[in-house]
Protein backbone atom coordinates (compact mmCIF):
# COMPACT_ATOMS: atom_id res chain seq x y z
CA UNK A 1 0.00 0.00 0.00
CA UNK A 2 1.28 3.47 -1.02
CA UNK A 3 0.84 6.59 1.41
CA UNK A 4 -1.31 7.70 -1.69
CA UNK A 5 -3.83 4.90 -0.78
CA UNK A 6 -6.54 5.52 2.20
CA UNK A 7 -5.44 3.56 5.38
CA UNK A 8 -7.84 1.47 6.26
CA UNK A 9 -9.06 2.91 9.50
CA UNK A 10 -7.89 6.82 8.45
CA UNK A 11 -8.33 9.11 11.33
CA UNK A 12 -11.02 11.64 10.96
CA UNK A 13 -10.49 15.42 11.61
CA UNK A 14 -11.65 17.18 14.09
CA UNK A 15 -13.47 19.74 11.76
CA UNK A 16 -16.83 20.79 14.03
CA UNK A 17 -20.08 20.34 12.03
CA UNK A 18 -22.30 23.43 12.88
CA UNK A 19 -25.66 24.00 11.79
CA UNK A 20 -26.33 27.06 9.33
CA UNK A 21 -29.90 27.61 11.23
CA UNK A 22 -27.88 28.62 14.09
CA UNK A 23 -26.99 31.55 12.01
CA UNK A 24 -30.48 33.77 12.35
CA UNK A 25 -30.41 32.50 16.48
CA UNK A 26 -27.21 34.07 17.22
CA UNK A 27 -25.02 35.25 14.25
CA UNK A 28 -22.61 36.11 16.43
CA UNK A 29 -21.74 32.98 18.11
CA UNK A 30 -22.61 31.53 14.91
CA UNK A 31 -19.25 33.55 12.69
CA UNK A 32 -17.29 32.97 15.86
CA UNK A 33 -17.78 28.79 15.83
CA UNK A 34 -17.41 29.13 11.90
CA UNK A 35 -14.17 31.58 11.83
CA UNK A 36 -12.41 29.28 14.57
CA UNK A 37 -12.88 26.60 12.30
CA UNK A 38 -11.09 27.61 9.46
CA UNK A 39 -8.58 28.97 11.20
CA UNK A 40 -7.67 25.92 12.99
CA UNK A 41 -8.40 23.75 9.98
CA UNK A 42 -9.26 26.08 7.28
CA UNK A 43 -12.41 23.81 6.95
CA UNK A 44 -15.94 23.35 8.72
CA UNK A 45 -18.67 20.99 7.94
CA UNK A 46 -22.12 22.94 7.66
CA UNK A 47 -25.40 21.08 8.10
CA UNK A 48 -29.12 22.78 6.90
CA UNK A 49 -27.30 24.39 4.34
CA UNK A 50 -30.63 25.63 2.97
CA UNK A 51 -30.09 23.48 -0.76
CA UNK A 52 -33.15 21.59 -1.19
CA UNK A 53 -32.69 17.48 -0.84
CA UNK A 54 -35.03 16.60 -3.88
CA UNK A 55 -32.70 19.40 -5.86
CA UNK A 56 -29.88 17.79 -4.82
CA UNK A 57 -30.81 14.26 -5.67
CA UNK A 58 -31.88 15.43 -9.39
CA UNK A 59 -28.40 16.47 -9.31
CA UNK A 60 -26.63 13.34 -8.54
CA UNK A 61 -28.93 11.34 -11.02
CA UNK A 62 -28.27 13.65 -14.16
CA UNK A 63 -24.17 14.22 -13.03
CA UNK A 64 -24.07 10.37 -13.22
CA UNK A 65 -26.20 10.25 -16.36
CA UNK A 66 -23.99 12.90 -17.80
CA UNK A 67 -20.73 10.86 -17.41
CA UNK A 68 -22.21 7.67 -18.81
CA UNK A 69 -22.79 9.37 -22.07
CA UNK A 70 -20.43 7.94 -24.41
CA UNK A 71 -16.54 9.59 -24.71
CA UNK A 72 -16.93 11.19 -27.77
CA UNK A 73 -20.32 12.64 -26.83
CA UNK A 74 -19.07 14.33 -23.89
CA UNK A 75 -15.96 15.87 -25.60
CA UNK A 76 -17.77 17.39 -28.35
CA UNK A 77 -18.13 20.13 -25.62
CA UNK A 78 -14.52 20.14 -24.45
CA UNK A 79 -13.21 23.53 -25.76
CA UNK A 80 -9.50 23.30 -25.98
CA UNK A 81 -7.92 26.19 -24.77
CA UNK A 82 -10.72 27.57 -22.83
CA UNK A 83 -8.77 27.14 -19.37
CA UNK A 84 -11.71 24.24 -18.64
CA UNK A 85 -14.20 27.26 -17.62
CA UNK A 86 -17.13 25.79 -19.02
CA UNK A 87 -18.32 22.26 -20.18
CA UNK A 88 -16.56 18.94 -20.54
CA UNK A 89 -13.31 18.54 -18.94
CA UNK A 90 -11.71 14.89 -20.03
CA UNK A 91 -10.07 12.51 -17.86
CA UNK A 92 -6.48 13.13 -16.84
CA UNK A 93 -6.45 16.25 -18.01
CA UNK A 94 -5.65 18.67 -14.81
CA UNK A 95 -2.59 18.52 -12.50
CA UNK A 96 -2.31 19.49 -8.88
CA UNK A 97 0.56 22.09 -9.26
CA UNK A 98 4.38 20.86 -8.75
CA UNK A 99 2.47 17.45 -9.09
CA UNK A 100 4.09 14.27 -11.10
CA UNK A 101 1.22 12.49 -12.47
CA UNK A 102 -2.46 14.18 -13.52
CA UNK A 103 -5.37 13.64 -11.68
CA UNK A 104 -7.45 10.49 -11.81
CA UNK A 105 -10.97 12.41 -12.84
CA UNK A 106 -13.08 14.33 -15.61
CA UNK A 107 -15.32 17.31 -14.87
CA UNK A 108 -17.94 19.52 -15.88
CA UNK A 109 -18.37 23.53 -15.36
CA UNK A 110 -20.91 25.64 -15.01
CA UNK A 111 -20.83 28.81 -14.42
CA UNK A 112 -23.21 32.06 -13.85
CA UNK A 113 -25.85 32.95 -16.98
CA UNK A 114 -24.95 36.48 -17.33
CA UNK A 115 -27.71 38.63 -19.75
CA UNK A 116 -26.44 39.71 -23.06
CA UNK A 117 -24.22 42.23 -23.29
CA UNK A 118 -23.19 42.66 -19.19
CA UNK A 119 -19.88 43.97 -18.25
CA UNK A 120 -18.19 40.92 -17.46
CA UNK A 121 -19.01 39.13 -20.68
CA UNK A 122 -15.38 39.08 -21.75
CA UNK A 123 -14.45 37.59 -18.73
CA UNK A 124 -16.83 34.81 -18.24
CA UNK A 125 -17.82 32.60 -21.15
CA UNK A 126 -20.84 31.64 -21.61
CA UNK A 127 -22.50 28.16 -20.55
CA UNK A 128 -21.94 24.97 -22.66
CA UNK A 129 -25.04 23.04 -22.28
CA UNK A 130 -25.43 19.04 -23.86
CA UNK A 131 -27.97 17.81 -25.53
CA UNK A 132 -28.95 15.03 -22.96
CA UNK A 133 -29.22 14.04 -20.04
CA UNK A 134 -32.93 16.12 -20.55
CA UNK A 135 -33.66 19.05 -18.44
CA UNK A 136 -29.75 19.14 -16.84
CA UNK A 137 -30.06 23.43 -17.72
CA UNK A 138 -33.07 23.75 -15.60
CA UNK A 139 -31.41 21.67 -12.55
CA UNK A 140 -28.07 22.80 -13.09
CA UNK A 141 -29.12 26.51 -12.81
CA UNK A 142 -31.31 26.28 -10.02
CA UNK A 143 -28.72 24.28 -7.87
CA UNK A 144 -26.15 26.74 -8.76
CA UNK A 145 -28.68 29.68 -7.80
CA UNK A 146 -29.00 27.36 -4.26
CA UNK A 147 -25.43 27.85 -3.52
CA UNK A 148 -25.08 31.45 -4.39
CA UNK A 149 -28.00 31.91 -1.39
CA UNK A 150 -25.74 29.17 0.76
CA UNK A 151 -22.75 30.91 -0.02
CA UNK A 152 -23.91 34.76 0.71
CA UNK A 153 -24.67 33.65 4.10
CA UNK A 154 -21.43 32.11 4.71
CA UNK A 155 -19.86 35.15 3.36
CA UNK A 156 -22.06 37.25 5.98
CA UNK A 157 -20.46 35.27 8.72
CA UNK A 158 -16.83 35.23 8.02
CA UNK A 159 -17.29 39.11 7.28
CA UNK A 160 -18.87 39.07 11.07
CA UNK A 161 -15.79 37.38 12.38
CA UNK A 162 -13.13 39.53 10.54
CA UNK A 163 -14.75 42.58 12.49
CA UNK A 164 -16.50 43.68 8.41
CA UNK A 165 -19.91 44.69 7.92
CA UNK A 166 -22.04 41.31 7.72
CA UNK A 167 -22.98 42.63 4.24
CA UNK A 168 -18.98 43.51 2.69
CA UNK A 169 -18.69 40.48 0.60
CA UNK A 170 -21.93 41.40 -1.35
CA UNK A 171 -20.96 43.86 -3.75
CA UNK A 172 -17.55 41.97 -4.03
CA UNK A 173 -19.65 38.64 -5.27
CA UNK A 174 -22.28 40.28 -7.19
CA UNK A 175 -22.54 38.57 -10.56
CA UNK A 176 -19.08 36.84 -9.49
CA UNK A 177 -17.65 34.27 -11.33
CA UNK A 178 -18.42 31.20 -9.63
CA UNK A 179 -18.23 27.92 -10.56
CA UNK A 180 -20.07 24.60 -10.16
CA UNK A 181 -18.07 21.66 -10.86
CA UNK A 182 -18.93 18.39 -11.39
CA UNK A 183 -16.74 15.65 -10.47
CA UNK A 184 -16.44 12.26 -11.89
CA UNK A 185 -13.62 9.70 -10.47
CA UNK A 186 -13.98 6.85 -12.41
CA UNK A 187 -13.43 3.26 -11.38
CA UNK A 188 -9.51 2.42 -10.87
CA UNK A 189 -7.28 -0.34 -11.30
CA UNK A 190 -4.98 -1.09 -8.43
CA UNK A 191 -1.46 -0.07 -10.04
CA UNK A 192 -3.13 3.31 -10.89
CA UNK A 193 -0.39 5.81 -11.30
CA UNK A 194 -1.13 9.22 -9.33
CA UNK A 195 -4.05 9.79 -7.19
CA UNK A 196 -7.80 11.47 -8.22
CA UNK A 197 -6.73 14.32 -6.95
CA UNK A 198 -3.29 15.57 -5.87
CA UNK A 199 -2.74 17.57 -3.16
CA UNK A 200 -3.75 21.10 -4.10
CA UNK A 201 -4.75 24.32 -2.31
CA UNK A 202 -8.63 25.12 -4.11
CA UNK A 203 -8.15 28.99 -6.04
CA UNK A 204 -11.15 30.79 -5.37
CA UNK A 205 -12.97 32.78 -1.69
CA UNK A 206 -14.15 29.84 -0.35
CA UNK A 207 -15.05 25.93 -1.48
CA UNK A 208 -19.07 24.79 -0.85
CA UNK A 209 -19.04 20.53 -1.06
CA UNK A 210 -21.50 18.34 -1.46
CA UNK A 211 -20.39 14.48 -1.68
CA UNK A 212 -17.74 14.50 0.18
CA UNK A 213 -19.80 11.44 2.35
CA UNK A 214 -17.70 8.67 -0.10
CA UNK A 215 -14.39 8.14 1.41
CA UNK A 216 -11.20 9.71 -0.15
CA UNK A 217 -11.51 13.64 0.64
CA UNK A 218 -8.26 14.42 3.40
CA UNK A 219 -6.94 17.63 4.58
CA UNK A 220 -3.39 18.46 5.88
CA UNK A 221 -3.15 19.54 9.42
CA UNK A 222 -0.84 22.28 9.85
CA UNK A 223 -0.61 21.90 13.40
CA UNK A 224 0.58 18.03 13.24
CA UNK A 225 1.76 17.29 9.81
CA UNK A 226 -0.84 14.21 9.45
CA UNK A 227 -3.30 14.02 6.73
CA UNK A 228 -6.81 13.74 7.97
CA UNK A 229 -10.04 12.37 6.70
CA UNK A 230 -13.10 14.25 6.50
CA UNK A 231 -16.48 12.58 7.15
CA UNK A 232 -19.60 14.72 6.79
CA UNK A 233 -22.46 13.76 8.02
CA UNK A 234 -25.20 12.58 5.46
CA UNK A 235 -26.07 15.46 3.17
CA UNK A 236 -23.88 18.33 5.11
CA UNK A 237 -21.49 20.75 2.73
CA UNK A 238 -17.81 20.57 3.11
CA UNK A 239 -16.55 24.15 3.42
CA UNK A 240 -12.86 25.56 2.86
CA UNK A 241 -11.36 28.61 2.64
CA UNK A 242 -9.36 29.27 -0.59
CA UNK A 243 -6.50 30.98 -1.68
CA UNK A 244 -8.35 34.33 -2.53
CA UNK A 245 -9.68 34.56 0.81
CA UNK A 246 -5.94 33.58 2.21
CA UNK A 247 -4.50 36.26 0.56
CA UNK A 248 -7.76 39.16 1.20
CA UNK A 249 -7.12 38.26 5.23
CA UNK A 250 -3.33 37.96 5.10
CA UNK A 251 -3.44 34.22 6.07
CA UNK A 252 -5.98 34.60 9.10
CA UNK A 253 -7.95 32.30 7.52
CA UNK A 254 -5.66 29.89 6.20
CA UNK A 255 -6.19 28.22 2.42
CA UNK A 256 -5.49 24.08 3.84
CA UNK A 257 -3.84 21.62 1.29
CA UNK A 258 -5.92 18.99 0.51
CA UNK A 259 -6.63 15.90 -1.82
CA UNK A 260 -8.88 12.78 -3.17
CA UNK A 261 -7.06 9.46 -2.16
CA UNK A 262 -7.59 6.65 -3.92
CA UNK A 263 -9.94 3.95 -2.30
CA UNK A 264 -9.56 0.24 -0.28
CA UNK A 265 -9.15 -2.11 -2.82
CA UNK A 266 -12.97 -3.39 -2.36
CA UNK A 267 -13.89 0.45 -3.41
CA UNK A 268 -11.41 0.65 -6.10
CA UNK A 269 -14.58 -0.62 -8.58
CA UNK A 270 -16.64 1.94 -7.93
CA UNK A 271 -17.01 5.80 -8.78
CA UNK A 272 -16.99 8.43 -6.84
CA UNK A 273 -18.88 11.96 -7.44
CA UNK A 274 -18.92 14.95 -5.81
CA UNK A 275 -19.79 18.88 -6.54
CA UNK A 276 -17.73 21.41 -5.50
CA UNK A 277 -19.02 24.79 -6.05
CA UNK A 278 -16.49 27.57 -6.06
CA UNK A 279 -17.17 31.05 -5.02
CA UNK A 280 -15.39 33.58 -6.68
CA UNK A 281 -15.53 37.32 -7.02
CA UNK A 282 -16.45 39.75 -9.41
CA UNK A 283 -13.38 39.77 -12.70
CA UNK A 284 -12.40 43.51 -11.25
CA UNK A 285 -12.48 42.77 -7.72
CA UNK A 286 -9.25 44.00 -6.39
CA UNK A 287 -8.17 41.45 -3.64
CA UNK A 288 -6.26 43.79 -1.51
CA UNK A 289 -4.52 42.93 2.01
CA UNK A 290 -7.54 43.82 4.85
CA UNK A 291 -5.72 46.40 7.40
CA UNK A 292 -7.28 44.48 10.52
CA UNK A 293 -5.02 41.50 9.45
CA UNK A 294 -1.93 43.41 9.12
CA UNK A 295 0.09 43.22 12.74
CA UNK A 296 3.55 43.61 13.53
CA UNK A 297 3.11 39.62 14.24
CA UNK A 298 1.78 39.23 10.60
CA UNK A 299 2.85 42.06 8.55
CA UNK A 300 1.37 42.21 4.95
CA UNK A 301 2.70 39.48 2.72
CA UNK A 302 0.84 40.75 -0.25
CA UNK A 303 1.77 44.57 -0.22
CA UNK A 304 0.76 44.49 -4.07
CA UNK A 305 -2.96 44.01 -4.60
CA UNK A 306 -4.17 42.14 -7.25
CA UNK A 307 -7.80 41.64 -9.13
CA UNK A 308 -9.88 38.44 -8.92
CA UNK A 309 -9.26 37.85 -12.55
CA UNK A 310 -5.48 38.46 -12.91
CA UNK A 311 -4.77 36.24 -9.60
CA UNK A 312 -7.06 33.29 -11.75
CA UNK A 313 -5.34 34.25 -14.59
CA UNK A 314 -1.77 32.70 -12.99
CA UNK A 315 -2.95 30.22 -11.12
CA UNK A 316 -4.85 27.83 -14.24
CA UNK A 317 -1.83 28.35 -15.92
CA UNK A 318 -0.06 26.76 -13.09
CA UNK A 319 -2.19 23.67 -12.97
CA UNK A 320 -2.61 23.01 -16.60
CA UNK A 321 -6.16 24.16 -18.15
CA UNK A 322 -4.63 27.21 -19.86
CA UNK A 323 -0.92 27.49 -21.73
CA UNK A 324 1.01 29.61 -20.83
């Protein structure tokens, strides 16, 4: 067994599960139990996340009926060159960066339905929608509508517990290119080379999961070293912080390496899926050091601000989906 492999009894992190409806009790106590979180782990499990079950479940069944369709189906919309921003991504095709071997997995995007002719057009392409599985436009845009509502209130309560207006992060979001991605790790055999996915820091503000219930999903502990599985609870989000946010708070809230392991042998027959949805801000959103976060203890590593799109610009280039 390589350390690439999940042990067969992996230790589960610590990462608390809270309860989103705790948010309109107390939203204080509520940003305080989610801000400690990340920045002891840079992740928290979140429970009545507010997406609707039956919404989700149409998901899963048209995600799996999407991958089934046959190869050259799927990659009639792959666009090569289009840093993997919308549609069909094929297997093997991203890298974790610095990694040796490409991940084990194919994907598709979707991303916001801007009207024709808005400002941010040139910036984020247009949806590529397929032909079947019937009536994936409808579901995919409602579920991605879902976690824009999930993620605004997540957004309210880190803003809380940086000391920000509950509301800051709205204008910085507004029409923001987000992403929902849908994962597909195929079926593996056991001298795979490489892992599904390598360990990688996510690029965005902050990472909403759902499907992270299948085994494989670990996270690097800073304060011991050891990787750590994490086990949601049935039908709870996964929730990191990502390098955007790392760099906007001057690593108070800390972007967490983690990966996708490959399963026990017994598992190794069976896929795994899971849908990440990544919040991002606005193209011209200048992500620019937060002065609260600046201390003679932490002084500003990132003294030259950047926008949203330039800092996404570098960082697909880095992990393959756009040449350089």
């Amino acid at each position: 067994m390589t350390m690439l492999d999940t042990p067969a009894a992996p230790d589960t992190a610590d990462v608390p599960t809270l309860s989103l409806a705790d948010q309109a009790r107390d939203p204080d106590a509520f940003a305080a139990a989610l801000g400690g979180s990340f920045e002891r782990f840079g992740f928290a499990i979140v429970a009545d996340h507010g997406v609707p079950q039956p919404l989700i479940d149409r998901a899963w069944a048209e995600t799996a009926e999407l991958f089934a369709l046959p190869e050259e189906e799927k990659r009639r919309y792959h666009t090569p060159g289009g840093g993997g921003a919308r549609g069909y991504t094929p297997f093997k095709t991203e890298i974790a960066k610095d990694a040796r071997h490409v991940d084990l997995k194919e994907f598709w995007h979707v991303g916001r339905e801007l009207p024709e002719g808005h400002r941010y057009a040139a910036d984020m392409a247009p949806n590529v929608w397929p032909e079947r599985p019937a009536g994936f436009r409808d579901t995919f845009i409602e579920l991605f509508a879902a976690f824009d509502r999930a993620g605004d209130r997540l957004l309210a309560a880190i803003a809380r517990h940086l000391g920000l207006a509950p509301d800051w992060f709205d204008p910085a979001v507004k029409d923001g290119n987000s992403v929902l991605r849908l994962l597909h790790y195929p079926p593996i055999p056991a001298d795979a080379k490489g892992v599904r996915a390598g360990a990688h820091e996510d690029i965005n503000l902050i990472t909403l999961l759902l499907g992270a219930e299948e085994a494989g999903l670990e996270l690097l502990d800073r304060a011991t070293g050891q990787w750590l599985a994490v086990k949601p609870p049935e039908g709870a989000m996964v929730v990191n912080v990502g390098d955007m946010l790392q760099r906007l708070t001057n690593h108070v809230l800390p972007s967490t390496t983690h990966r996708v392991v490959n399963p026990p042998p017994e598992r190794r027959g069976h896929s795994r899926y899971s849908m990440p949805f990544f919040l991002h801000p606005a193209p011209d959103f200048l992500i620019e050091t937060l002065p609260q976060t600046i201390t003679a203890a932490n002084p500003n590593r990132y003294p030259e601000p950047i926008t949203a799109h330039g800092y996404l610009h570098q960082r697909l280039v880095e992990i393959g989906l756009i040449k350089p």
